[in-house]
N, C-alpha and C. Protein backbone atom coordinates (compact mmCIF):
# COMPACT_ATOMS: atom_id res chain seq x y z
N UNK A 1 -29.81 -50.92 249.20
CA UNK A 1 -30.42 -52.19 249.56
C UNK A 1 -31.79 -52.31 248.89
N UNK A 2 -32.51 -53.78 248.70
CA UNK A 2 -33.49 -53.88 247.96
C UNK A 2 -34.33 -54.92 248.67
N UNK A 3 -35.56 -54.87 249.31
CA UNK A 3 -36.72 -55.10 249.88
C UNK A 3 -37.84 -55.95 248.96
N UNK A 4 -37.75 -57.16 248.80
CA UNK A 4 -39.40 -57.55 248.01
C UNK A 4 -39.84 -58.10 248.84
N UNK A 5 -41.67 -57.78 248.37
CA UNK A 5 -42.26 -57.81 249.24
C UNK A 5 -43.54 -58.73 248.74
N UNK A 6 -43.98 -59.65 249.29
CA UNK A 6 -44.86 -60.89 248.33
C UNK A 6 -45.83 -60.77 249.25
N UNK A 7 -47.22 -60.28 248.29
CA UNK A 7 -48.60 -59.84 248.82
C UNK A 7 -48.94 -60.81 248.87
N UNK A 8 -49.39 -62.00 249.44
CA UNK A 8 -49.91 -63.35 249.42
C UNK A 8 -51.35 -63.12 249.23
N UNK A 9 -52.25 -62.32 248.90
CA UNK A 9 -53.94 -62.16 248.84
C UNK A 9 -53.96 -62.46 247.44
N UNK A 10 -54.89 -62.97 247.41
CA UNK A 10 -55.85 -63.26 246.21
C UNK A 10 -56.49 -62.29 245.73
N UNK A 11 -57.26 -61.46 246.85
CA UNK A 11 -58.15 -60.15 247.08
C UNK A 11 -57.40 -58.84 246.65
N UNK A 12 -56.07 -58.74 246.99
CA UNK A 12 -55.63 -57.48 247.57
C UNK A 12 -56.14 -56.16 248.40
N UNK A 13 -56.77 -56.41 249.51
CA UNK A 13 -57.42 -55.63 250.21
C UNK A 13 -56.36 -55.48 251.75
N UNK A 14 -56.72 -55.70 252.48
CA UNK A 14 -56.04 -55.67 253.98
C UNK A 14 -54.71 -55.70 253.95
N UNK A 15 -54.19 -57.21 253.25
CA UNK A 15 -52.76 -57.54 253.12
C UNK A 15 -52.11 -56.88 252.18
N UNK A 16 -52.32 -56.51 251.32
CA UNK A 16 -51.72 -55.57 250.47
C UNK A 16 -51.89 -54.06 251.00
N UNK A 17 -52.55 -53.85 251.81
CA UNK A 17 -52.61 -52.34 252.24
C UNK A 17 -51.40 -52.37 253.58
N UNK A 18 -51.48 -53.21 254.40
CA UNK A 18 -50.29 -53.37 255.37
C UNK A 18 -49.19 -53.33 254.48
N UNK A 19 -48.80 -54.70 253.72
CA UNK A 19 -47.35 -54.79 252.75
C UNK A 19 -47.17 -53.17 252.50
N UNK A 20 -47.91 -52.35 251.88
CA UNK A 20 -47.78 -51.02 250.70
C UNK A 20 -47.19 -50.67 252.33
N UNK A 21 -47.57 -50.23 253.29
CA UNK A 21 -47.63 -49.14 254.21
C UNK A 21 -46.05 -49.70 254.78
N UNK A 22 -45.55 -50.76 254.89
CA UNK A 22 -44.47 -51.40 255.59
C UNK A 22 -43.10 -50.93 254.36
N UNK A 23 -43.65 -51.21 253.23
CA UNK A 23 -42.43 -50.66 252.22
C UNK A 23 -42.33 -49.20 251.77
N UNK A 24 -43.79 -48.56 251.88
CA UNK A 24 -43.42 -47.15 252.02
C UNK A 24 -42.29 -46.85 253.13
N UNK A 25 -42.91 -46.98 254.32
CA UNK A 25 -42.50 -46.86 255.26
C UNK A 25 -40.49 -46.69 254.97
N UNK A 26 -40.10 -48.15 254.44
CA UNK A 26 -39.18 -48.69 253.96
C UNK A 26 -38.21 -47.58 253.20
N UNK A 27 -38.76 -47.42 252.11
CA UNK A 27 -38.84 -46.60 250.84
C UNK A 27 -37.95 -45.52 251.57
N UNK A 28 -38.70 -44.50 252.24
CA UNK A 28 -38.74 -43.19 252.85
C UNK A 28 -37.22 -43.48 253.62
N UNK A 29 -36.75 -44.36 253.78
CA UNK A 29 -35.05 -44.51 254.21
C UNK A 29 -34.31 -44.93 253.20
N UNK A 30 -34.69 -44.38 251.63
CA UNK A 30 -33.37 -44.57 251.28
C UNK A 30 -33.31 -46.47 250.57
N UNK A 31 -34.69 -46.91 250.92
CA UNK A 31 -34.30 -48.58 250.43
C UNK A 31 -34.95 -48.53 249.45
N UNK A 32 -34.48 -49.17 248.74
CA UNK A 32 -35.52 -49.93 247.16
C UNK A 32 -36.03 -50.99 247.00
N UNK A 33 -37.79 -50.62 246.93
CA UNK A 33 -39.08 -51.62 247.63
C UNK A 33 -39.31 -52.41 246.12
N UNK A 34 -39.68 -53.37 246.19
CA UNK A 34 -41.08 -53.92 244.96
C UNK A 34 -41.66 -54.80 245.52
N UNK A 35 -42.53 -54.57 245.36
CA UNK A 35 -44.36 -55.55 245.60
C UNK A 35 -44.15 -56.17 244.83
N UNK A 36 -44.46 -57.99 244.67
CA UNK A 36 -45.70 -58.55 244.09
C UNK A 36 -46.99 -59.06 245.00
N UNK A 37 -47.61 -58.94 243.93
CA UNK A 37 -49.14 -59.07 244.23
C UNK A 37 -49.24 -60.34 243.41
N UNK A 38 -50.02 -61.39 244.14
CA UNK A 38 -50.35 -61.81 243.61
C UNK A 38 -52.26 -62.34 243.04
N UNK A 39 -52.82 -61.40 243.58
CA UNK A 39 -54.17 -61.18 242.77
C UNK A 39 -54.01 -61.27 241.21
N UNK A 40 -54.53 -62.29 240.63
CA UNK A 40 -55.10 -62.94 239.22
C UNK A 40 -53.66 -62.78 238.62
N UNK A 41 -52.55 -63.72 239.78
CA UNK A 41 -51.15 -64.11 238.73
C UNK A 41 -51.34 -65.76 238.63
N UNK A 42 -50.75 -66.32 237.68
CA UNK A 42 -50.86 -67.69 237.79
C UNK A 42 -49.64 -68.48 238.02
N UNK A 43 -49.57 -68.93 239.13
CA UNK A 43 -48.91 -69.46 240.35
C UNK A 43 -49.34 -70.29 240.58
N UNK A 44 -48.71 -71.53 239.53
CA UNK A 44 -49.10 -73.11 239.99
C UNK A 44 -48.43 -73.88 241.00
N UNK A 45 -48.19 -74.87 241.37
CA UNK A 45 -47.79 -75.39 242.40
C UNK A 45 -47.13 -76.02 242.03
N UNK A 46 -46.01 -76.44 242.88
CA UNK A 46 -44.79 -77.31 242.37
C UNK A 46 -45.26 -79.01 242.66
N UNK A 47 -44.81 -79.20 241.66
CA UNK A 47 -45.05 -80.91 240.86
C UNK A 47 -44.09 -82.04 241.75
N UNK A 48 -42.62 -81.28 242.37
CA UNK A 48 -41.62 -82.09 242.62
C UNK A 48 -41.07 -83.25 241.97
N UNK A 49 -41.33 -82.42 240.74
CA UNK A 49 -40.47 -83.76 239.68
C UNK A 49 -38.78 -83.73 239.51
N UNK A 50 -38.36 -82.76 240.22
CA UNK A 50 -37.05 -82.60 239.69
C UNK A 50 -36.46 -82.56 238.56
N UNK A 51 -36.91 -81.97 238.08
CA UNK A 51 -36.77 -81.31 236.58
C UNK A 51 -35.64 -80.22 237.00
N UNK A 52 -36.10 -79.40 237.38
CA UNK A 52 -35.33 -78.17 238.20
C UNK A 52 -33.52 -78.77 238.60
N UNK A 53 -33.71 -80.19 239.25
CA UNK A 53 -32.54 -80.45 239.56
C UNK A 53 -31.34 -80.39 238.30
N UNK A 54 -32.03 -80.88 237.70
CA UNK A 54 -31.17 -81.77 236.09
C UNK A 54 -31.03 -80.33 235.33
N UNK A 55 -32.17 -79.15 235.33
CA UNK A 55 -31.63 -78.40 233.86
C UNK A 55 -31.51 -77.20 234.37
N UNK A 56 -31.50 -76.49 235.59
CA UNK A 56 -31.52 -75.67 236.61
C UNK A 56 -32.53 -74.52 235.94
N UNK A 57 -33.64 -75.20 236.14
CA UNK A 57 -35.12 -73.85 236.06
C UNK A 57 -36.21 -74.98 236.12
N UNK A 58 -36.94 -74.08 236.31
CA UNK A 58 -38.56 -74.97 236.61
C UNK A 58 -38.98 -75.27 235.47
N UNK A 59 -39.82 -76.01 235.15
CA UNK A 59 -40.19 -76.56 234.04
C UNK A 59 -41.89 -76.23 233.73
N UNK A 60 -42.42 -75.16 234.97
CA UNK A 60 -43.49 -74.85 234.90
C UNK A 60 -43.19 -72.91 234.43
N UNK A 61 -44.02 -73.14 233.57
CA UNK A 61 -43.78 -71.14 232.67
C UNK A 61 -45.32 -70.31 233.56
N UNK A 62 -44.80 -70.01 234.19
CA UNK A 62 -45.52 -68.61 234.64
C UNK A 62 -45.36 -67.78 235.31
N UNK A 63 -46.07 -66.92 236.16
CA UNK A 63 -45.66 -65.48 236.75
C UNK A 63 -44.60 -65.91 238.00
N UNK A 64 -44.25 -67.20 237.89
CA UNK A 64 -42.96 -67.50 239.15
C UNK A 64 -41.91 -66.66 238.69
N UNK A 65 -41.31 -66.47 237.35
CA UNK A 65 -40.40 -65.50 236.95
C UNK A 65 -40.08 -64.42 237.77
N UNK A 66 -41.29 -63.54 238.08
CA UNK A 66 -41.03 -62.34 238.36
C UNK A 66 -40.88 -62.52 239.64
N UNK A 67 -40.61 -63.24 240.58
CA UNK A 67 -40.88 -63.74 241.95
C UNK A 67 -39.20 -64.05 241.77
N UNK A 68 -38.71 -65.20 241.06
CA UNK A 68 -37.17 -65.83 241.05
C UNK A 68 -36.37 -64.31 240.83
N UNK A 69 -36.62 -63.16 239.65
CA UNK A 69 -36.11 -62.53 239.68
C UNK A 69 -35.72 -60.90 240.96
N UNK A 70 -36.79 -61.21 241.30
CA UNK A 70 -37.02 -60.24 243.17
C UNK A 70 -36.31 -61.04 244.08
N UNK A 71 -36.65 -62.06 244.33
CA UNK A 71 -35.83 -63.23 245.43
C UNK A 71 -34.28 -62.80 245.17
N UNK A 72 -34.10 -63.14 243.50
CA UNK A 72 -32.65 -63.13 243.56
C UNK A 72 -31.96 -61.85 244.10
N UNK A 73 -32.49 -60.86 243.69
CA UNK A 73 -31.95 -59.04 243.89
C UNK A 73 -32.01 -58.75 245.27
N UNK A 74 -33.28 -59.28 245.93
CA UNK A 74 -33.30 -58.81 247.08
C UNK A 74 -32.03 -58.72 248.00
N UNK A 75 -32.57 -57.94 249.29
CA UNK A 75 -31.55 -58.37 250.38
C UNK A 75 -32.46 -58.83 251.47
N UNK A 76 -33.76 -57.76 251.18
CA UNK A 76 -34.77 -58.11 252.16
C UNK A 76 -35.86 -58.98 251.82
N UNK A 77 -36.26 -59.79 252.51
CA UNK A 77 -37.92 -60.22 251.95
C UNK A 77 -39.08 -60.11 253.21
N UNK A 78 -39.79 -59.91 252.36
CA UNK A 78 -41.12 -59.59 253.61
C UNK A 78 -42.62 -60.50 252.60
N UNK A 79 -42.85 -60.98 253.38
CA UNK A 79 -44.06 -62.52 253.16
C UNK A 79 -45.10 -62.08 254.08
N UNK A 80 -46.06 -61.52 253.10
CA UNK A 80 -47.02 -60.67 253.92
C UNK A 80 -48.74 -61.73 253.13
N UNK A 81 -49.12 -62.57 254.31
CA UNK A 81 -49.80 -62.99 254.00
C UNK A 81 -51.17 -62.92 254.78
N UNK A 82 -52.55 -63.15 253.58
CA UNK A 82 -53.81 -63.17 254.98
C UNK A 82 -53.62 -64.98 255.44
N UNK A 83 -54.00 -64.60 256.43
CA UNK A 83 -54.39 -66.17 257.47
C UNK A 83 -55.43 -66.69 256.44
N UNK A 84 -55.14 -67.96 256.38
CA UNK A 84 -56.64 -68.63 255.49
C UNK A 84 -56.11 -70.45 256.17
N UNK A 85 -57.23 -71.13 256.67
CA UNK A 85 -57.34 -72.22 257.30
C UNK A 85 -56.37 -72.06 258.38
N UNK A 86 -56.23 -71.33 259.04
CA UNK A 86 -55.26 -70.97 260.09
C UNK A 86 -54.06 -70.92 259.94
N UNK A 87 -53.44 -70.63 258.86
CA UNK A 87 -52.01 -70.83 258.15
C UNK A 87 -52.31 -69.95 257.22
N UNK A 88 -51.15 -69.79 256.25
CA UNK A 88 -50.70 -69.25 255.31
C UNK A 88 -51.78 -69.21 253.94
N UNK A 89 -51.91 -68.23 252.89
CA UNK A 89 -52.66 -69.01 251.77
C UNK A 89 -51.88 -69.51 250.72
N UNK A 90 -52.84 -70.15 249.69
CA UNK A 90 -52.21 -70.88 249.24
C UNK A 90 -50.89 -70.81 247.93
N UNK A 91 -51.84 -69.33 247.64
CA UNK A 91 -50.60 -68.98 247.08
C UNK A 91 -49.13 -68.46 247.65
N UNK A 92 -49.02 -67.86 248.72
CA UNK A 92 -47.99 -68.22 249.56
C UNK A 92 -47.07 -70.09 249.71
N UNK A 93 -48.19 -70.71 249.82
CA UNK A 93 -47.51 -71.91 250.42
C UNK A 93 -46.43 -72.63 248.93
N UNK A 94 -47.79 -72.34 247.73
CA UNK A 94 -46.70 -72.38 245.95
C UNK A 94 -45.52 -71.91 246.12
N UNK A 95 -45.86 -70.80 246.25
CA UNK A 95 -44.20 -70.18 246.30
C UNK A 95 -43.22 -70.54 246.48
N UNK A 96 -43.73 -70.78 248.42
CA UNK A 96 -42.36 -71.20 249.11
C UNK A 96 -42.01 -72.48 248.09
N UNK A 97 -42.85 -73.29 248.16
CA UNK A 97 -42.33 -74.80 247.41
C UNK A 97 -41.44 -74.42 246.07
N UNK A 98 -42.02 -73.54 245.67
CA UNK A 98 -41.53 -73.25 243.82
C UNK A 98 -39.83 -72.73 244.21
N UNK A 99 -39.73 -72.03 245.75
CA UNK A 99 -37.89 -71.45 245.06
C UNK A 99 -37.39 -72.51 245.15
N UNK A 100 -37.43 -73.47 245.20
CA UNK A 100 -36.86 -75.05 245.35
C UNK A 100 -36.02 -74.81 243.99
N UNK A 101 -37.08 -74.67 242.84
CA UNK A 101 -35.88 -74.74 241.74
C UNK A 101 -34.67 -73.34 241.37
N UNK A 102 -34.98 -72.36 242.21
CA UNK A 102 -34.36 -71.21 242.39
C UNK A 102 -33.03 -71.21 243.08
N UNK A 103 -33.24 -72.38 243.65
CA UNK A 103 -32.12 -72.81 244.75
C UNK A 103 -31.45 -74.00 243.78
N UNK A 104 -31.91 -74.51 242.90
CA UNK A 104 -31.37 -75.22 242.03
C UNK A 104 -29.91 -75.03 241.24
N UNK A 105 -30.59 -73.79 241.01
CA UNK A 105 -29.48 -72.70 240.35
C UNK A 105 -28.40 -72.67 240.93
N UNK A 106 -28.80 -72.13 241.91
CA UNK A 106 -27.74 -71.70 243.29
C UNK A 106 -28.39 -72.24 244.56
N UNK A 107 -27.44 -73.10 245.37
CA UNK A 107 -27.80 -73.71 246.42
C UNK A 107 -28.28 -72.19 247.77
N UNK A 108 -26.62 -71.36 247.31
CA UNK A 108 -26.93 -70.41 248.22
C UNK A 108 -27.54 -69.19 248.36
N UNK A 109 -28.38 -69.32 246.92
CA UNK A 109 -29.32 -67.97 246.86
C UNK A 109 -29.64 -67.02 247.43
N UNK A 110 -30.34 -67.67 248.28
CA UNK A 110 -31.13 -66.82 249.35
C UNK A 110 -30.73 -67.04 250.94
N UNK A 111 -29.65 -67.53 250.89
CA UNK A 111 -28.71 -67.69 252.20
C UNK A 111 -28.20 -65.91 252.56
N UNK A 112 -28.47 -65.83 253.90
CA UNK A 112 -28.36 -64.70 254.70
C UNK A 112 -28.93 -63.31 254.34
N UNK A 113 -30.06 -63.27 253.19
CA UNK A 113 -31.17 -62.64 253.17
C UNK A 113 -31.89 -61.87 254.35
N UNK A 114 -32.41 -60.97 254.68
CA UNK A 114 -32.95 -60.95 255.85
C UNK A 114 -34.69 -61.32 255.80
N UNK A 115 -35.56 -61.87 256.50
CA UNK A 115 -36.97 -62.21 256.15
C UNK A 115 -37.26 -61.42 257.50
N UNK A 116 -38.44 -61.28 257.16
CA UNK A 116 -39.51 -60.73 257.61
C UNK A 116 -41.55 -61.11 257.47
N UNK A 117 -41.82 -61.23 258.68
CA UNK A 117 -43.39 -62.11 258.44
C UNK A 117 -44.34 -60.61 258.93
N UNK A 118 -45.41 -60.74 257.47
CA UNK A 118 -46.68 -60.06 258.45
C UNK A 118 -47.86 -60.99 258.16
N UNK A 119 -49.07 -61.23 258.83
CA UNK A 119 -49.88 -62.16 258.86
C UNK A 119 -51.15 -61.50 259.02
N UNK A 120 -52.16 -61.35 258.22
CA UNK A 120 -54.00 -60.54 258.71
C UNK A 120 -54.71 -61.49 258.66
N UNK A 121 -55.13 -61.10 259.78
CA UNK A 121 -56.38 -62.36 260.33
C UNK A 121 -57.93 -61.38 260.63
N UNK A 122 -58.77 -62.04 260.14
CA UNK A 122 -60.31 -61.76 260.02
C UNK A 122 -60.67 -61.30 261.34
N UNK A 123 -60.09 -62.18 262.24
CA UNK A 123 -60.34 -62.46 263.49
C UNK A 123 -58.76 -62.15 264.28
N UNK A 124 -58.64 -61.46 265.83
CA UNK A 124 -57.25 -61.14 266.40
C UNK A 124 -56.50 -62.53 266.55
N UNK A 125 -57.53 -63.84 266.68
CA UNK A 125 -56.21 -64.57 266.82
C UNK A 125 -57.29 -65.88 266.10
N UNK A 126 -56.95 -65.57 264.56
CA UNK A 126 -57.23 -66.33 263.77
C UNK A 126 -56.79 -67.32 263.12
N UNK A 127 -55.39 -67.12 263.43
CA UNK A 127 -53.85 -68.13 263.12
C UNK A 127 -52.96 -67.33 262.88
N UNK A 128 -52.95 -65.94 263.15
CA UNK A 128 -51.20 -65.07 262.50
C UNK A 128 -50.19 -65.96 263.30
N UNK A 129 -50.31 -66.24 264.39
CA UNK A 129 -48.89 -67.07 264.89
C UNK A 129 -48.71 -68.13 263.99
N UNK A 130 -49.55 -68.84 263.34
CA UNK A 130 -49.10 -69.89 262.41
C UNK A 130 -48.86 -69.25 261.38
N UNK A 131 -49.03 -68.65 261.02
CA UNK A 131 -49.02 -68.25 259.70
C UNK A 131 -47.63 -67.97 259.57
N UNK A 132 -47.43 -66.84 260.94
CA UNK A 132 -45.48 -66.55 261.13
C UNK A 132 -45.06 -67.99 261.33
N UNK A 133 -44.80 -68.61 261.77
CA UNK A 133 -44.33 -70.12 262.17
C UNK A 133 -43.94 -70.36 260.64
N UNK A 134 -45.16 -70.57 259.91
CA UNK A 134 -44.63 -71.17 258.86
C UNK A 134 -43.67 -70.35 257.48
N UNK A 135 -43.51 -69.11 258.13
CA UNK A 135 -42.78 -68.16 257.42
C UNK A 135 -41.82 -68.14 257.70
N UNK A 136 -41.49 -68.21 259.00
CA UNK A 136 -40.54 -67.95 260.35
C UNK A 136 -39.68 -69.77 259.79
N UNK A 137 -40.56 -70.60 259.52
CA UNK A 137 -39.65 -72.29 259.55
C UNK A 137 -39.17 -72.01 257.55
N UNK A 138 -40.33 -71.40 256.64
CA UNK A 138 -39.45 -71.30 255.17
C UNK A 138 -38.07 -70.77 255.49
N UNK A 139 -37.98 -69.45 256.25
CA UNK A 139 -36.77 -68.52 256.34
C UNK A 139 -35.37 -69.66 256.72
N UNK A 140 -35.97 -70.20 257.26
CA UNK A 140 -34.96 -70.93 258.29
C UNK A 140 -34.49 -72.19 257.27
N UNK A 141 -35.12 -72.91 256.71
CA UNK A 141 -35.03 -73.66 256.23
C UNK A 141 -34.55 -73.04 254.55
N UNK A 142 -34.35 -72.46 254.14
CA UNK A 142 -33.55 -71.56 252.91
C UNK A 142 -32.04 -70.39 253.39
N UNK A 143 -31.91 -70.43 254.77
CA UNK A 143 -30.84 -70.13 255.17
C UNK A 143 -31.13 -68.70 255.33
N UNK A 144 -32.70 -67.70 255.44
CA UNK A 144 -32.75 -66.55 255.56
C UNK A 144 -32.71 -66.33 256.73
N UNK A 145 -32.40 -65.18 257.89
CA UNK A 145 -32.25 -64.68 258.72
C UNK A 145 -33.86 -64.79 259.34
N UNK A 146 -34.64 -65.06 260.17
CA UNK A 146 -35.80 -64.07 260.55
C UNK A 146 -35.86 -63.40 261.37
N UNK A 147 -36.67 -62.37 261.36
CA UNK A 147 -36.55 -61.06 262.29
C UNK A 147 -37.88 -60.82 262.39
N UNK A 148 -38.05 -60.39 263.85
CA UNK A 148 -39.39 -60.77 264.64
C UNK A 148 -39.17 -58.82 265.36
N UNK A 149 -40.40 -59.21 266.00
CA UNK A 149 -40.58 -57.28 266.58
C UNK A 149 -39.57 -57.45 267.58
N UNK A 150 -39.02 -58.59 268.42
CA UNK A 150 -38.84 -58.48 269.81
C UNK A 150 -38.93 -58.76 270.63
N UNK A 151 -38.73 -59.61 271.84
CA UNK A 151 -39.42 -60.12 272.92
C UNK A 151 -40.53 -59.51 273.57
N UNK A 152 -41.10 -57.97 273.71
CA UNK A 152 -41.71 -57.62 273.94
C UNK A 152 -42.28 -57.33 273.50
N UNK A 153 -43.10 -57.80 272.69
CA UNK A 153 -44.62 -57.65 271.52
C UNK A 153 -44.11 -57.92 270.25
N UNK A 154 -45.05 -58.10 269.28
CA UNK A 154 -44.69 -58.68 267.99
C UNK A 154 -44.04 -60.01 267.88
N UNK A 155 -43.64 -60.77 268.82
CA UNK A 155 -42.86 -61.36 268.94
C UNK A 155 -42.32 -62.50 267.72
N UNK A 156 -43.43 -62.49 266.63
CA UNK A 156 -43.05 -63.62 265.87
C UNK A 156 -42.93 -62.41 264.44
N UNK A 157 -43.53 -61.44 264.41
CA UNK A 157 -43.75 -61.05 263.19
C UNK A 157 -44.74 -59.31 263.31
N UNK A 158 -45.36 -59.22 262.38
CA UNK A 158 -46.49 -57.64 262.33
C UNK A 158 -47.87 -58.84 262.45
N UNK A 159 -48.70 -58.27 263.23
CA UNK A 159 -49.48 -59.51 263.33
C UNK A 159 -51.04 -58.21 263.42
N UNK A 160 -51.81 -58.55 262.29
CA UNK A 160 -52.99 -57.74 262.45
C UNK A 160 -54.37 -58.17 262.07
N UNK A 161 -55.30 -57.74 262.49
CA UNK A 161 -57.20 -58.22 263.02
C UNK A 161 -57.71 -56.94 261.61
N UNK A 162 -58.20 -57.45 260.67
CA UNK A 162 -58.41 -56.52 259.49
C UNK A 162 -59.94 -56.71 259.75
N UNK A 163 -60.45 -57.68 260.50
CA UNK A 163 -61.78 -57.91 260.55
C UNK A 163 -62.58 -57.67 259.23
N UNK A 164 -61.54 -57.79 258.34
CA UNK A 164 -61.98 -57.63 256.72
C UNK A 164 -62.26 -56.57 256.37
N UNK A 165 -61.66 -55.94 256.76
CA UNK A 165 -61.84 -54.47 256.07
C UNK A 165 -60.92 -53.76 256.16
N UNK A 166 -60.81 -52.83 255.29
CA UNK A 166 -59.81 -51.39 254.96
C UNK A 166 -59.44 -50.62 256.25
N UNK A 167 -61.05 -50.09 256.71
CA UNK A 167 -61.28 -48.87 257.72
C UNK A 167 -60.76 -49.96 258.75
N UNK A 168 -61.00 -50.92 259.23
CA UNK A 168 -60.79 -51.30 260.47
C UNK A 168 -59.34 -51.79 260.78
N UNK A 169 -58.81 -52.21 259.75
CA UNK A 169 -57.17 -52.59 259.92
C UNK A 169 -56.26 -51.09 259.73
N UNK A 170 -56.74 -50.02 259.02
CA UNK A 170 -56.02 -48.45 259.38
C UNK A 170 -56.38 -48.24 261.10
N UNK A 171 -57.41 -48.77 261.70
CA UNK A 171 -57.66 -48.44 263.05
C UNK A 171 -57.29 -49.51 264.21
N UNK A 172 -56.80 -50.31 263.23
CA UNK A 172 -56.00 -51.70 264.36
C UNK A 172 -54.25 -51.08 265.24
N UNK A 173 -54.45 -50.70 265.96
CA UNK A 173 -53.20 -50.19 266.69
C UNK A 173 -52.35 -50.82 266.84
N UNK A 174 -53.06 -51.79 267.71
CA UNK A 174 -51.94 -52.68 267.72
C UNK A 174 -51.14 -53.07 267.03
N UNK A 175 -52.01 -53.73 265.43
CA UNK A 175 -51.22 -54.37 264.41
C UNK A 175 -50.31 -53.06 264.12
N UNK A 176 -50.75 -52.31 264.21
CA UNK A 176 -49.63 -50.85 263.18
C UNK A 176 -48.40 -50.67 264.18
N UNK A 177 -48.53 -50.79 265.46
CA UNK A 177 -47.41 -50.71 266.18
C UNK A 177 -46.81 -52.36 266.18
N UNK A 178 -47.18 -53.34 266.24
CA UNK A 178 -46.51 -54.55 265.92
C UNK A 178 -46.06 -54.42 264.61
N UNK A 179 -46.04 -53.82 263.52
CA UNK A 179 -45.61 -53.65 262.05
C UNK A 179 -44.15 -52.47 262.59
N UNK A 180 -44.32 -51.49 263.16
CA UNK A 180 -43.22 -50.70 263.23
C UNK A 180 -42.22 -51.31 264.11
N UNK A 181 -42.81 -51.95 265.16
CA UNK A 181 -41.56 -52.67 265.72
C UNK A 181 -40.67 -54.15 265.48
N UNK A 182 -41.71 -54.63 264.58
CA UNK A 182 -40.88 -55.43 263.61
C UNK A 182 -40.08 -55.20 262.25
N UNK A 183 -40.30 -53.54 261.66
CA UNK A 183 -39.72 -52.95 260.60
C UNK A 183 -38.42 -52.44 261.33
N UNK A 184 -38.29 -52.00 262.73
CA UNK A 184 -37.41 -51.46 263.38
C UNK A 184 -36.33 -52.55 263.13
N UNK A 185 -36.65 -53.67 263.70
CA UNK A 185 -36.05 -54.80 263.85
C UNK A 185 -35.14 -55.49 262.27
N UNK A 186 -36.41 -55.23 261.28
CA UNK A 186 -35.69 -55.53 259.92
C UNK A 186 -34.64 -54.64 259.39
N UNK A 187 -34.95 -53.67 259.80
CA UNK A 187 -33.81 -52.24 259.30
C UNK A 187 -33.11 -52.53 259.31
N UNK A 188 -33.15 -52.96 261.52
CA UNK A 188 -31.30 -52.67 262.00
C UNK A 188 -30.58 -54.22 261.18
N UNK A 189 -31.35 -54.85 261.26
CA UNK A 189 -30.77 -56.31 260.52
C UNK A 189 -30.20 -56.18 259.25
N UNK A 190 -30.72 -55.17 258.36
CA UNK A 190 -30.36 -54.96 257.04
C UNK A 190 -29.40 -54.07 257.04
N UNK A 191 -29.60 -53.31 257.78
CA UNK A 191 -28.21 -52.58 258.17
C UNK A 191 -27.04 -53.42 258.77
N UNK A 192 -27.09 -54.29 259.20
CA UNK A 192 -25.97 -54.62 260.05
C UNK A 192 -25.28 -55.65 259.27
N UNK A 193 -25.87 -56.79 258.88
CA UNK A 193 -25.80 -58.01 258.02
C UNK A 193 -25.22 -57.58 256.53
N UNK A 194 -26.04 -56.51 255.67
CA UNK A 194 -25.90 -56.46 254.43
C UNK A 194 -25.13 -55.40 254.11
């Protein structure tokens, strides 16, 4: 099985140190992980010209490639983004818009995929529930599975307080146990489904 995993930071600090630790994690059973990062990729935003419809590919040339080609392989996806305006950032939000023409290709691409949300917030409740929401409504709306920790904690996603920093999100407990019990959750899904 094969896991990508889309660092949504600009920075790569917090959110990319959770993503790394969730696909190690991953890794160590046997799955086959890849990161993108997207720190200094260029990831423009979709135009909605439908171009995509008529010649089946986007009509915009850049690092979306390496993104269409992970989407497609995957089985898993994990959308690991920092909170920015209480939602998602923005390079996250490109994305989602951009597999539009990915789905062009193939309507059913990314139909029964399994997804997965993690969300770092500056602050404990800075918007990670939105942030999952709006990860949690892409999944849904592209026909991916989502998988949450559980009714009993995690409930939408890995949800963690980085308070902007390295040292303090390795010492966020909570978030690290909301990350394992929503990886629990993605496993058995990938196991069972794929």
């Amino acid at each position: 099985m094969k896991v990508f995993g889309i660092c949504a930071s600009p920075r790569n600090g917090t959110t990319q140190y959770v993503l790394s630790e969730a696909l190690n994690k991953l890794s160590g059973h046997d799955i086959e992980t890849v990161m993108f990062s997207c720190q200094g990729k260029d990831i423009k935003h979709c135009m909605h010209c439908d171009y995509c419809l008529e010649n089946k590919k986007c009509i915009i040339q850049d690092d979306m490639d390496e993104v269409y080609k992970n989407l497609n392989e995957a089985d898993g996806i994990i959308l690991a983004t920092p909170v920015q305006s209480g939602s998602v950032s923005s390079y996250l939000s490109a994305i989602m818009d951009r597999t539009r023409a990915l789905e062009a290709v193939d309507y059913n691409l990314l139909r029964g995929k399994i997804g997965m949300s993690i969300a770092v917030g500056g602050d404990r409740t800075g918007g990670q529930d939105f942030a999952h929401l709006s990860n949690i409504a892409y999944f849904i709306i592209h026909g991916i599975i989502p998988v949450s920790g559980g009714p009993f904690g995690s409930n939408l996603g890995a949800s963690f307080w980085s308070q902007d920093s390295i040292d303090e999100i390795k010492n966020d407990g909570y978030g690290m146990e909301s990350l394992d019990r929503t990886l629990n959750e993605f496993e058995n899904f990938l196991n069972k489904y794929i």
